[in-house]
N, C-alpha and C. Protein backbone atom coordinates (compact mmCIF):
# COMPACT_ATOMS: atom_id res chain seq x y z
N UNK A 1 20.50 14.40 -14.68
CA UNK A 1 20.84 14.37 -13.26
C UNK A 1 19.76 15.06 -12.44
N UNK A 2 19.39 16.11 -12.52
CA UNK A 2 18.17 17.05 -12.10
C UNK A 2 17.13 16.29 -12.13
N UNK A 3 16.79 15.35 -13.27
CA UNK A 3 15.59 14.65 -13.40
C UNK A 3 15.97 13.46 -12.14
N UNK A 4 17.11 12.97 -11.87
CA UNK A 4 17.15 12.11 -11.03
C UNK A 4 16.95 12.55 -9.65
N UNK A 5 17.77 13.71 -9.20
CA UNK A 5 17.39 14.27 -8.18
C UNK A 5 16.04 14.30 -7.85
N UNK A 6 14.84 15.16 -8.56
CA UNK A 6 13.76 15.66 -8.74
C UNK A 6 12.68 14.02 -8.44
N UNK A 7 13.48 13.09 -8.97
CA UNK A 7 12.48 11.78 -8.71
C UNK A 7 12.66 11.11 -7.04
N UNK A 8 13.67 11.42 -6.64
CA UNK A 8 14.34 10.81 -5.08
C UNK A 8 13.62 11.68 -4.76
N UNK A 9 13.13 13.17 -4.58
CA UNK A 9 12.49 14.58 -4.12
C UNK A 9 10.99 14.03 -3.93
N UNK A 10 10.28 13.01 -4.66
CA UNK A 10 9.08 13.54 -4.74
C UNK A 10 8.73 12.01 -4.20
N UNK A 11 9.75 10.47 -4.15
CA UNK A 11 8.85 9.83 -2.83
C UNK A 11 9.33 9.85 -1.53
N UNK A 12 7.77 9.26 -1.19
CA UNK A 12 7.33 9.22 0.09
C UNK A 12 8.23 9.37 1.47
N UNK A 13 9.29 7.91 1.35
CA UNK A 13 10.66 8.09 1.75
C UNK A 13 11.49 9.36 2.02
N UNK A 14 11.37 9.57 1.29
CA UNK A 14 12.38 10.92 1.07
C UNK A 14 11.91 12.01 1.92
N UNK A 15 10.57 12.07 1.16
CA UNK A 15 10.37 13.18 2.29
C UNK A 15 10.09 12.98 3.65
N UNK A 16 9.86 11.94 4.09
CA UNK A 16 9.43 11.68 5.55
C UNK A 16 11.28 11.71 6.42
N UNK A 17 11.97 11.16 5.45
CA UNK A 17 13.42 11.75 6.62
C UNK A 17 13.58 12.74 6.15
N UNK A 18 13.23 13.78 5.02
CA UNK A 18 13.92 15.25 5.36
C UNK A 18 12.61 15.77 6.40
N UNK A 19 11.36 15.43 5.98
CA UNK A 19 10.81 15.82 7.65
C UNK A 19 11.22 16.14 9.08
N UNK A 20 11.81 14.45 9.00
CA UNK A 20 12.40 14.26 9.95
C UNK A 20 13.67 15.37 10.61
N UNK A 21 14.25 15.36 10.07
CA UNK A 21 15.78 16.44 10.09
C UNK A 21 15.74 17.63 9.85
N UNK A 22 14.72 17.87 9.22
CA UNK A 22 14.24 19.38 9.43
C UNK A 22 13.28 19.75 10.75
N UNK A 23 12.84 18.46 11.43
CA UNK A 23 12.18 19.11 12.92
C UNK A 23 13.18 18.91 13.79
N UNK A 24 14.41 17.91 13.39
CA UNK A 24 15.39 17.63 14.44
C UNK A 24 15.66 19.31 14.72
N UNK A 25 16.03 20.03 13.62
CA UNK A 25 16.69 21.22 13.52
C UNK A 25 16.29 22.28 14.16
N UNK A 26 14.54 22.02 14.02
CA UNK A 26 13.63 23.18 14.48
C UNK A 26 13.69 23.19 15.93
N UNK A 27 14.22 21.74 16.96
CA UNK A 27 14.29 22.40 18.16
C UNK A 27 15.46 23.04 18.88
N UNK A 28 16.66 23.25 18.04
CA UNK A 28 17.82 23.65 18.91
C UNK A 28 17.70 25.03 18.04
N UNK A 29 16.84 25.26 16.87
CA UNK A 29 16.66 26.83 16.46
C UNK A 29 15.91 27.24 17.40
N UNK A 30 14.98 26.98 17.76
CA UNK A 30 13.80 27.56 18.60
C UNK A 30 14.58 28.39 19.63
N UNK A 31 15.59 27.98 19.99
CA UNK A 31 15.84 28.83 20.99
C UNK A 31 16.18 30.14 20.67
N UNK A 32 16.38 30.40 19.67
CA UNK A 32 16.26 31.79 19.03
C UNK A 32 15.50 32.78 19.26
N UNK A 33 14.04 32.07 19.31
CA UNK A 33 13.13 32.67 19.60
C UNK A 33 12.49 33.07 21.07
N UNK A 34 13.35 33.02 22.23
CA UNK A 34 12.99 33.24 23.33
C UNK A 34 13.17 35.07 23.15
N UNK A 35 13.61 35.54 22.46
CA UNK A 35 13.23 37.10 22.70
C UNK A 35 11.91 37.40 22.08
N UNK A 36 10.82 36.47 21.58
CA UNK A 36 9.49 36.72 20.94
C UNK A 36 8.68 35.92 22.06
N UNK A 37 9.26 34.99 23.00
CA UNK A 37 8.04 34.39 23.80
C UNK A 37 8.67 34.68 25.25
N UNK A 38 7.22 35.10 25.98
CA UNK A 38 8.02 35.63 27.06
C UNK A 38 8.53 34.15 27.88
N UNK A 39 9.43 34.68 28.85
CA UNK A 39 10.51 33.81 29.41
C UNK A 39 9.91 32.72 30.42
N UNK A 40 8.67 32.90 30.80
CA UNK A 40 7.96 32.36 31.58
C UNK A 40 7.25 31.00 31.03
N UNK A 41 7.09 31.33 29.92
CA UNK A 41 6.13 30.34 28.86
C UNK A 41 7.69 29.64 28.01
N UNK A 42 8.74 29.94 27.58
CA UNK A 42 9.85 29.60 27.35
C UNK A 42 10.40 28.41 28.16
N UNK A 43 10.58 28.68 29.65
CA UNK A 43 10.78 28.18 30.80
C UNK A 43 10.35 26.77 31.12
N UNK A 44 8.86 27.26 30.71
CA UNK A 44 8.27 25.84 30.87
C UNK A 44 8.11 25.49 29.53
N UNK A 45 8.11 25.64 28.54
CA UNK A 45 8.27 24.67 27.27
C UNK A 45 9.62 23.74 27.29
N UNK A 46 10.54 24.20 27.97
CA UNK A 46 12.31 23.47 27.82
C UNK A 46 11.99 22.65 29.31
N UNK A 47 11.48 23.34 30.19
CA UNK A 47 11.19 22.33 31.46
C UNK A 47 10.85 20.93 31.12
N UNK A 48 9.79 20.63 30.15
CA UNK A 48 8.36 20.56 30.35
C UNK A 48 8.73 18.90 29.65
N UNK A 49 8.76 17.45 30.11
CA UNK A 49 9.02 16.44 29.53
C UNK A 49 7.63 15.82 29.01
N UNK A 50 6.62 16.56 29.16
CA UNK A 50 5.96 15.96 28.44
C UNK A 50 5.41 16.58 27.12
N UNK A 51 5.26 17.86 27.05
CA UNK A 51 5.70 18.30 25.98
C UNK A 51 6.67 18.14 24.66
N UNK A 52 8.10 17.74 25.20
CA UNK A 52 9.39 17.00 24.44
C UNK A 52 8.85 15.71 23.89
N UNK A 53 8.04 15.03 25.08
CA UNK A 53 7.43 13.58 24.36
C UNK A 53 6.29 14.33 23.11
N UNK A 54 5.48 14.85 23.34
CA UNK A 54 4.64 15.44 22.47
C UNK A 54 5.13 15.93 21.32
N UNK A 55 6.08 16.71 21.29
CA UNK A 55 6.89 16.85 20.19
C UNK A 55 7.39 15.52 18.97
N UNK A 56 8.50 14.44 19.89
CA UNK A 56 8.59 13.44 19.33
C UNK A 56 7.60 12.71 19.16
N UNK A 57 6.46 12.53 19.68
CA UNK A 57 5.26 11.82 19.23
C UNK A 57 4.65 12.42 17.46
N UNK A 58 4.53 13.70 17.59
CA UNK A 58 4.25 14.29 16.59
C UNK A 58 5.17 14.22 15.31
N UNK A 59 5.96 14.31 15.74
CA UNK A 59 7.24 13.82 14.23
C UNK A 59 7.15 12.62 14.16
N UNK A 60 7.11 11.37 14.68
CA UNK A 60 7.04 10.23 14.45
C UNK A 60 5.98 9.97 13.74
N UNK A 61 4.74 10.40 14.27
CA UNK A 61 3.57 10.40 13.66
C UNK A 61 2.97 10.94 12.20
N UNK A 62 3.65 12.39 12.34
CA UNK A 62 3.55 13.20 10.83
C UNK A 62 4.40 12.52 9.49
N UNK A 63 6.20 11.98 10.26
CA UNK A 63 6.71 11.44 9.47
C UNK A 63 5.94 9.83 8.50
N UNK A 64 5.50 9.17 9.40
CA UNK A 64 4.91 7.89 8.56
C UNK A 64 3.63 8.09 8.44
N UNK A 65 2.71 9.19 8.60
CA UNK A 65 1.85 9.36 7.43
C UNK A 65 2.51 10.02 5.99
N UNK A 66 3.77 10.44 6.07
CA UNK A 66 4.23 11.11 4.90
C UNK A 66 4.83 10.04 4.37
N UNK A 67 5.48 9.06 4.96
CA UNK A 67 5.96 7.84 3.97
C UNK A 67 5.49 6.56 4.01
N UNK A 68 3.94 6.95 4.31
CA UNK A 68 2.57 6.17 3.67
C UNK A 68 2.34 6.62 1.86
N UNK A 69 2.49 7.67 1.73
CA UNK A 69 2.43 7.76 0.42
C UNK A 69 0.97 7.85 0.20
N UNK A 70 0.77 7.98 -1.06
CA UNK A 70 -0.41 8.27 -1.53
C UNK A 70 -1.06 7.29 -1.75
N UNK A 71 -2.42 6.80 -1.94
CA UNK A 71 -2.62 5.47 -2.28
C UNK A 71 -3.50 5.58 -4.42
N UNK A 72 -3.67 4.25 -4.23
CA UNK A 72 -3.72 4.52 -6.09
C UNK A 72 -5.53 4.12 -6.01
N UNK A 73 -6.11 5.68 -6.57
CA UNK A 73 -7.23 5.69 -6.28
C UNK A 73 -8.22 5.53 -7.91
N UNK A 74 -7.72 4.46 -8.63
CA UNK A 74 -8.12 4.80 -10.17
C UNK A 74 -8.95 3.47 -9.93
N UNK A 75 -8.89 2.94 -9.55
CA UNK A 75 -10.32 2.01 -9.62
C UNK A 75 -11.59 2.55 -9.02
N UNK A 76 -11.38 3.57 -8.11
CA UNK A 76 -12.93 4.20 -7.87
C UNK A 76 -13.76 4.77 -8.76
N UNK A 77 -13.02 5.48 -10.10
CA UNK A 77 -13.32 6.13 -10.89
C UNK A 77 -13.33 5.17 -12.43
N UNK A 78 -13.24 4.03 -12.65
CA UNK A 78 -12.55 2.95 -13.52
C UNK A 78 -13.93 2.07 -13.44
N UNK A 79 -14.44 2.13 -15.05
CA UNK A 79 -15.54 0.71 -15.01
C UNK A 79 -15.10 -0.61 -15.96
N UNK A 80 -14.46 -1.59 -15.05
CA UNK A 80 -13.77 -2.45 -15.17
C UNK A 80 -14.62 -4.13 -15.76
N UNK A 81 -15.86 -3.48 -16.17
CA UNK A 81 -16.91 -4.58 -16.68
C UNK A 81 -15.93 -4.89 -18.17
N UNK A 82 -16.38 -6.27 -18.38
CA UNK A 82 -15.86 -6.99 -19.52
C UNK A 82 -14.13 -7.29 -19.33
N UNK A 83 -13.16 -6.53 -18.44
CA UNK A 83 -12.49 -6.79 -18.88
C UNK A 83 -11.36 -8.05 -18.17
N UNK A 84 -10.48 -8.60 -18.22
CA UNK A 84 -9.82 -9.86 -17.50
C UNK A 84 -9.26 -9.56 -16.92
N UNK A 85 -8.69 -10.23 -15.77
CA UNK A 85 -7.06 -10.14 -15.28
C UNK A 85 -6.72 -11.13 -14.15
N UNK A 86 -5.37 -11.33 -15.01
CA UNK A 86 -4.55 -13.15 -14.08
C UNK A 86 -3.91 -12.53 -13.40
N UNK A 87 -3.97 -13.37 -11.87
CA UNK A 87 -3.55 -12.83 -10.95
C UNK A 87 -2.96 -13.65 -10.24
N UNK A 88 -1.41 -13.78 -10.25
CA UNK A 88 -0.84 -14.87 -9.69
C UNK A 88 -0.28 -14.53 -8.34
N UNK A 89 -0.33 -15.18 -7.65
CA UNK A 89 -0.06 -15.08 -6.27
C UNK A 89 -0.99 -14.42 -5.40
N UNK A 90 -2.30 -14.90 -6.24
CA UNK A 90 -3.38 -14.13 -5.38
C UNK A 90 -4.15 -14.97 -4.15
N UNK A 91 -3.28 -15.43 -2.91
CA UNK A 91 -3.79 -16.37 -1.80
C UNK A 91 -3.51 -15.45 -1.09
N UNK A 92 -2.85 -14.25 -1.11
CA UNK A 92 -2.29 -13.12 0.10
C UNK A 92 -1.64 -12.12 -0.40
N UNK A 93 -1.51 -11.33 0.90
CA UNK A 93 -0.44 -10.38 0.23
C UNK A 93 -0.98 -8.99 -0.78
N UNK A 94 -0.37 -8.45 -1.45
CA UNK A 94 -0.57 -7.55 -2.12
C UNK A 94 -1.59 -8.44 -3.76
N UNK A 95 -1.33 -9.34 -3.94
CA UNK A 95 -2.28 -10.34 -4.87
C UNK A 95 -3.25 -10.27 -4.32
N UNK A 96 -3.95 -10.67 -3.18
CA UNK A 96 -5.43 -11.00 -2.52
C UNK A 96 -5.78 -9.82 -2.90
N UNK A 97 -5.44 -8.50 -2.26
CA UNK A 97 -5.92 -7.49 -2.17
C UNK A 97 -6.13 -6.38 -3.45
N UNK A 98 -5.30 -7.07 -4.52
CA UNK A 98 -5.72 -6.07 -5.81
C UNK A 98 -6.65 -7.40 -6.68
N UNK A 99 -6.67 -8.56 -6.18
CA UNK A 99 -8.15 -9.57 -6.68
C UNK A 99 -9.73 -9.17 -6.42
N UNK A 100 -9.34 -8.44 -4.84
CA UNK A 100 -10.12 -8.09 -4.03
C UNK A 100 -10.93 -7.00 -4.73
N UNK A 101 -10.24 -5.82 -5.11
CA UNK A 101 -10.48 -4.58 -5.42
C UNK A 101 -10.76 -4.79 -6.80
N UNK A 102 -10.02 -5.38 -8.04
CA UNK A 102 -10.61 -5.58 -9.36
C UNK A 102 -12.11 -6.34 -9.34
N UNK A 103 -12.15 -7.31 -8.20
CA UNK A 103 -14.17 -7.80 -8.10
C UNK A 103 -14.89 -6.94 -7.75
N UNK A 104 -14.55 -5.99 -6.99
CA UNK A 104 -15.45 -5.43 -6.72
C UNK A 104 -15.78 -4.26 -8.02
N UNK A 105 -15.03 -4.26 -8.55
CA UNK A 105 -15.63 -3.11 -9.77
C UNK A 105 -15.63 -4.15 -11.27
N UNK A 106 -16.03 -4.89 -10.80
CA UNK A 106 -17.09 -5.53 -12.18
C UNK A 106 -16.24 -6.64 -13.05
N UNK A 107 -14.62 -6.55 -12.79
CA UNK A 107 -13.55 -7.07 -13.46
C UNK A 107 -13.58 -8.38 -13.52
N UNK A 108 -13.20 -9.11 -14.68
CA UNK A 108 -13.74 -10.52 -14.21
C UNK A 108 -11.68 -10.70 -13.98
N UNK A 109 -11.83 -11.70 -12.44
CA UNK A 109 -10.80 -11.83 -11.88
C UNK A 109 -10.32 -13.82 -12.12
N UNK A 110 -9.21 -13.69 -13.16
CA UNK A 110 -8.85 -15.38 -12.69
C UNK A 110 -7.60 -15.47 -11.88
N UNK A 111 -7.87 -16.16 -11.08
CA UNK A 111 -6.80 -16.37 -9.38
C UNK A 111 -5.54 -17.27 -10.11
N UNK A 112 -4.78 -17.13 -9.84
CA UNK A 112 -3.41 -18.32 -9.73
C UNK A 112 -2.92 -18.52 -8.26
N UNK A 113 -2.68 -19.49 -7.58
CA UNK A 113 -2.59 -19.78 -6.52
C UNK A 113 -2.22 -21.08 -5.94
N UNK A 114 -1.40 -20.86 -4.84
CA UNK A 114 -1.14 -22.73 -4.25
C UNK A 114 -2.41 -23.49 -4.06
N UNK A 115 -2.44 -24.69 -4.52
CA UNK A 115 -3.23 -25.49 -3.87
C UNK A 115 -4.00 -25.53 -2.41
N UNK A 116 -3.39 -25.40 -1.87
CA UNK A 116 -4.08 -25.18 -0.33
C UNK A 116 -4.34 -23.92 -0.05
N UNK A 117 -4.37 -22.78 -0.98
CA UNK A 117 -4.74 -21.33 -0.48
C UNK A 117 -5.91 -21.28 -1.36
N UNK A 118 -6.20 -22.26 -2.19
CA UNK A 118 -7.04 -21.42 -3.53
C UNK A 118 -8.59 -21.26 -3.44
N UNK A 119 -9.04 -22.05 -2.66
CA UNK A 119 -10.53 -22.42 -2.25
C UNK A 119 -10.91 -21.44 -1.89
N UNK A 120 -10.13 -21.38 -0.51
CA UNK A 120 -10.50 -20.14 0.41
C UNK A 120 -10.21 -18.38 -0.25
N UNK A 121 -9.38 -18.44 -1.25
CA UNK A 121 -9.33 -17.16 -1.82
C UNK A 121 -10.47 -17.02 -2.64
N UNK A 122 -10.77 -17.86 -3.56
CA UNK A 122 -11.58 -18.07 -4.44
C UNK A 122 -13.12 -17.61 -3.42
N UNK A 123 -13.22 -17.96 -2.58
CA UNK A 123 -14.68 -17.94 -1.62
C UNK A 123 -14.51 -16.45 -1.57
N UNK A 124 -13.44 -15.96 -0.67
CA UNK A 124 -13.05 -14.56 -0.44
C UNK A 124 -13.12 -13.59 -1.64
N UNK A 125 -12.99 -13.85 -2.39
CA UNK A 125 -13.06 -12.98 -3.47
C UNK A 125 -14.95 -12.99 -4.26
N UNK A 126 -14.77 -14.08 -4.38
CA UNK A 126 -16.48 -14.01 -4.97
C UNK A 126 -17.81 -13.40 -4.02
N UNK A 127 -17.48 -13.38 -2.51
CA UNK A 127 -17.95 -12.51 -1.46
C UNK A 127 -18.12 -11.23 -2.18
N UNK A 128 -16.92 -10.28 -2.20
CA UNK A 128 -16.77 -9.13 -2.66
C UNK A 128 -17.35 -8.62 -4.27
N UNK A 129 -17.20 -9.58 -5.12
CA UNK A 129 -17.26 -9.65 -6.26
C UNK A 129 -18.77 -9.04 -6.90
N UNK A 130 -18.73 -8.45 -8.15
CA UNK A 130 -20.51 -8.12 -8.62
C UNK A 130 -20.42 -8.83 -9.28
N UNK A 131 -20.27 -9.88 -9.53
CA UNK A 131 -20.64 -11.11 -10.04
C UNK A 131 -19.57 -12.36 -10.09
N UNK A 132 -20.72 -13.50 -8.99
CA UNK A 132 -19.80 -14.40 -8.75
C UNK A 132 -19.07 -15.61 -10.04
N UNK A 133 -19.67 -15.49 -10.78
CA UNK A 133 -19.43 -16.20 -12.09
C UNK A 133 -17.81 -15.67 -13.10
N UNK A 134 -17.63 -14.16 -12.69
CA UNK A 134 -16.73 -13.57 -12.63
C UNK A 134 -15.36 -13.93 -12.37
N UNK A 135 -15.47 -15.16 -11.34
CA UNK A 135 -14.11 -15.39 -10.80
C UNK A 135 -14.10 -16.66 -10.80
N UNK A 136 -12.91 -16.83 -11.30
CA UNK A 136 -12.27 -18.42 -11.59
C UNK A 136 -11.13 -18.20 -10.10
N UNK A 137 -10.26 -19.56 -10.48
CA UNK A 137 -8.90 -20.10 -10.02
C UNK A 137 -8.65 -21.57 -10.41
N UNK A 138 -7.22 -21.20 -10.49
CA UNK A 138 -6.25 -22.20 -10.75
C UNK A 138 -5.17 -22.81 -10.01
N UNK A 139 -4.92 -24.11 -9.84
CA UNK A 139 -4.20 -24.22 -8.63
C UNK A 139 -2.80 -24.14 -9.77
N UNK A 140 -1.75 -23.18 -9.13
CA UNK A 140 -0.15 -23.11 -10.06
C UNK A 140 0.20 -22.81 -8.28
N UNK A 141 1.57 -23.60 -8.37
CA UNK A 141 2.99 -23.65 -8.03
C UNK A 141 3.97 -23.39 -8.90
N UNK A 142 4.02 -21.54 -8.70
CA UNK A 142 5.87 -20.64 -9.26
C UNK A 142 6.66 -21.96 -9.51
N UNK A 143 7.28 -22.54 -8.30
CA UNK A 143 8.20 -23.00 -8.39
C UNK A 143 8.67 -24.18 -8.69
N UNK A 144 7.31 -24.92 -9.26
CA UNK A 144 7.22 -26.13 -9.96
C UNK A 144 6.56 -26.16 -11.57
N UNK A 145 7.60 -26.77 -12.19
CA UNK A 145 7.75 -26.26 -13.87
C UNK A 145 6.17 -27.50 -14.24
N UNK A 146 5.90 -28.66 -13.66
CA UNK A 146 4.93 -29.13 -14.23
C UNK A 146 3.58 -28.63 -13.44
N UNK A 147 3.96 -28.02 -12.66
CA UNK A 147 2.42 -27.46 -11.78
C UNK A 147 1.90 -26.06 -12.72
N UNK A 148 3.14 -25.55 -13.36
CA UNK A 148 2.92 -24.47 -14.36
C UNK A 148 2.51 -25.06 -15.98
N UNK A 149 2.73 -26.39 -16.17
CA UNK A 149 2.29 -26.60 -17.29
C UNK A 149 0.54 -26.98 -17.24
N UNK A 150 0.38 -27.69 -16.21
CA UNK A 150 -0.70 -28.14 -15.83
C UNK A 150 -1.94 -26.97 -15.71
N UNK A 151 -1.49 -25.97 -15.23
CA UNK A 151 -1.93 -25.04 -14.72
C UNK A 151 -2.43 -24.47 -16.25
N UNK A 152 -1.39 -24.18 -17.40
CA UNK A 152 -2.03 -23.49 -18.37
C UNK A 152 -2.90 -24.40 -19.15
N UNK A 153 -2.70 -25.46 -18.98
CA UNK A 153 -3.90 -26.43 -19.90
C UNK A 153 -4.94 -26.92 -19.24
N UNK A 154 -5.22 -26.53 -18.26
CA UNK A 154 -6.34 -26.39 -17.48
C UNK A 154 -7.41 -24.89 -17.95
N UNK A 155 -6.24 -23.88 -17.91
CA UNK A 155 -6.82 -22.64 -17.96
C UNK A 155 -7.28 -22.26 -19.73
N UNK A 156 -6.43 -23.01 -20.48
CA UNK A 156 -6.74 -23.04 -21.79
C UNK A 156 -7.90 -23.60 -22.07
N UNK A 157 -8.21 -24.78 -21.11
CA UNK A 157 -9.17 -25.84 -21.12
C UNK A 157 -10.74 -25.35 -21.05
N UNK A 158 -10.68 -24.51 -19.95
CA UNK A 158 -11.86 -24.01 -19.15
C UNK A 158 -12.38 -22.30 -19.81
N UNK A 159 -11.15 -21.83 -19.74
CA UNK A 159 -11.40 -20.30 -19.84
C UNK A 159 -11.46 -20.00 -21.62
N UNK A 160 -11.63 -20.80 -22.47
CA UNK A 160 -11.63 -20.72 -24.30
C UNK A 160 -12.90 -19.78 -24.23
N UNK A 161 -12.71 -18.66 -25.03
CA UNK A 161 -13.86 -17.74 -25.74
C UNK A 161 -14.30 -18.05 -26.86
């Protein structure tokens, strides 16, 4: 149970609404503190509507850089020469962009993709790529059982070591 707790504790989510609710809190405590700031400077902090916006600007802001999360930084440090990787649904999306990032560090990248996205990914990616020879594609449609058969005897066809 602790271990479950301890995992909800540590993403991104999580902490950006207890952020949140812990600055909700911090402004109706603050008033506590008017016997440490003199009353003049007090006065105009509770006056003061643009300040209040400044406030909520700042929690809004602090909160979704905190449930941005960390990003996954192991391909900077990762020499990805010689090795493969199929990448289906790589015309957009979170696919384009980890096709994107495996060319550029040496990876040889083969695309899976709709027909009408594949050209243009295929171009897009070999741009980026250290070597354009590196990157194949295949035209597959998920959701068509003979566009998936087609698709592997093509790739069996072409890609044999």
């Amino acid at each position: 149970m602790a271990n479950l707790v301890l995992y909800f504790l540590r993403q991104p989510e999580t902490k950006a609404l207890l952020f949140v609710l812990f600055s909700i809190l911090i402004l109706p405590l603050s008033a506590f503190s008017v016997l440490f700031v003199p009353h003049f400077i007090w006065y105009f902090i509770r006056s003061s509507y643009i300040l209040i916006g400044l406030y909520i600007a700042g929690i809004w802001f602090i909160s979704r850089w905190i449930a941005r999360g960390g990003q996954f930084d192991a391909f900077k440090t990762k020499n990805l020469n010689g090795k493969t990787y199929l990448i289906t649904g790589s015309a957009g999306g979170i696919g384009k962009q980890t096709a994107l990032e495996l060319a550029k560090h040496g990876a040889k990248v083969v695309l899976f993709a709709r027909p009408s996205n594949l050209q243009q990914t295929i171009v897009d990616v070999k741009k980026v790529a250290q070597d354009e020879n590196l990157v194949s594609g295949y035209p597959l449609d998920l959701s068509d059982l003979l566009s998936i058969e087609k698709c592997v005897e093509l790739y069996k066809k072409h890609e044999r070591e």
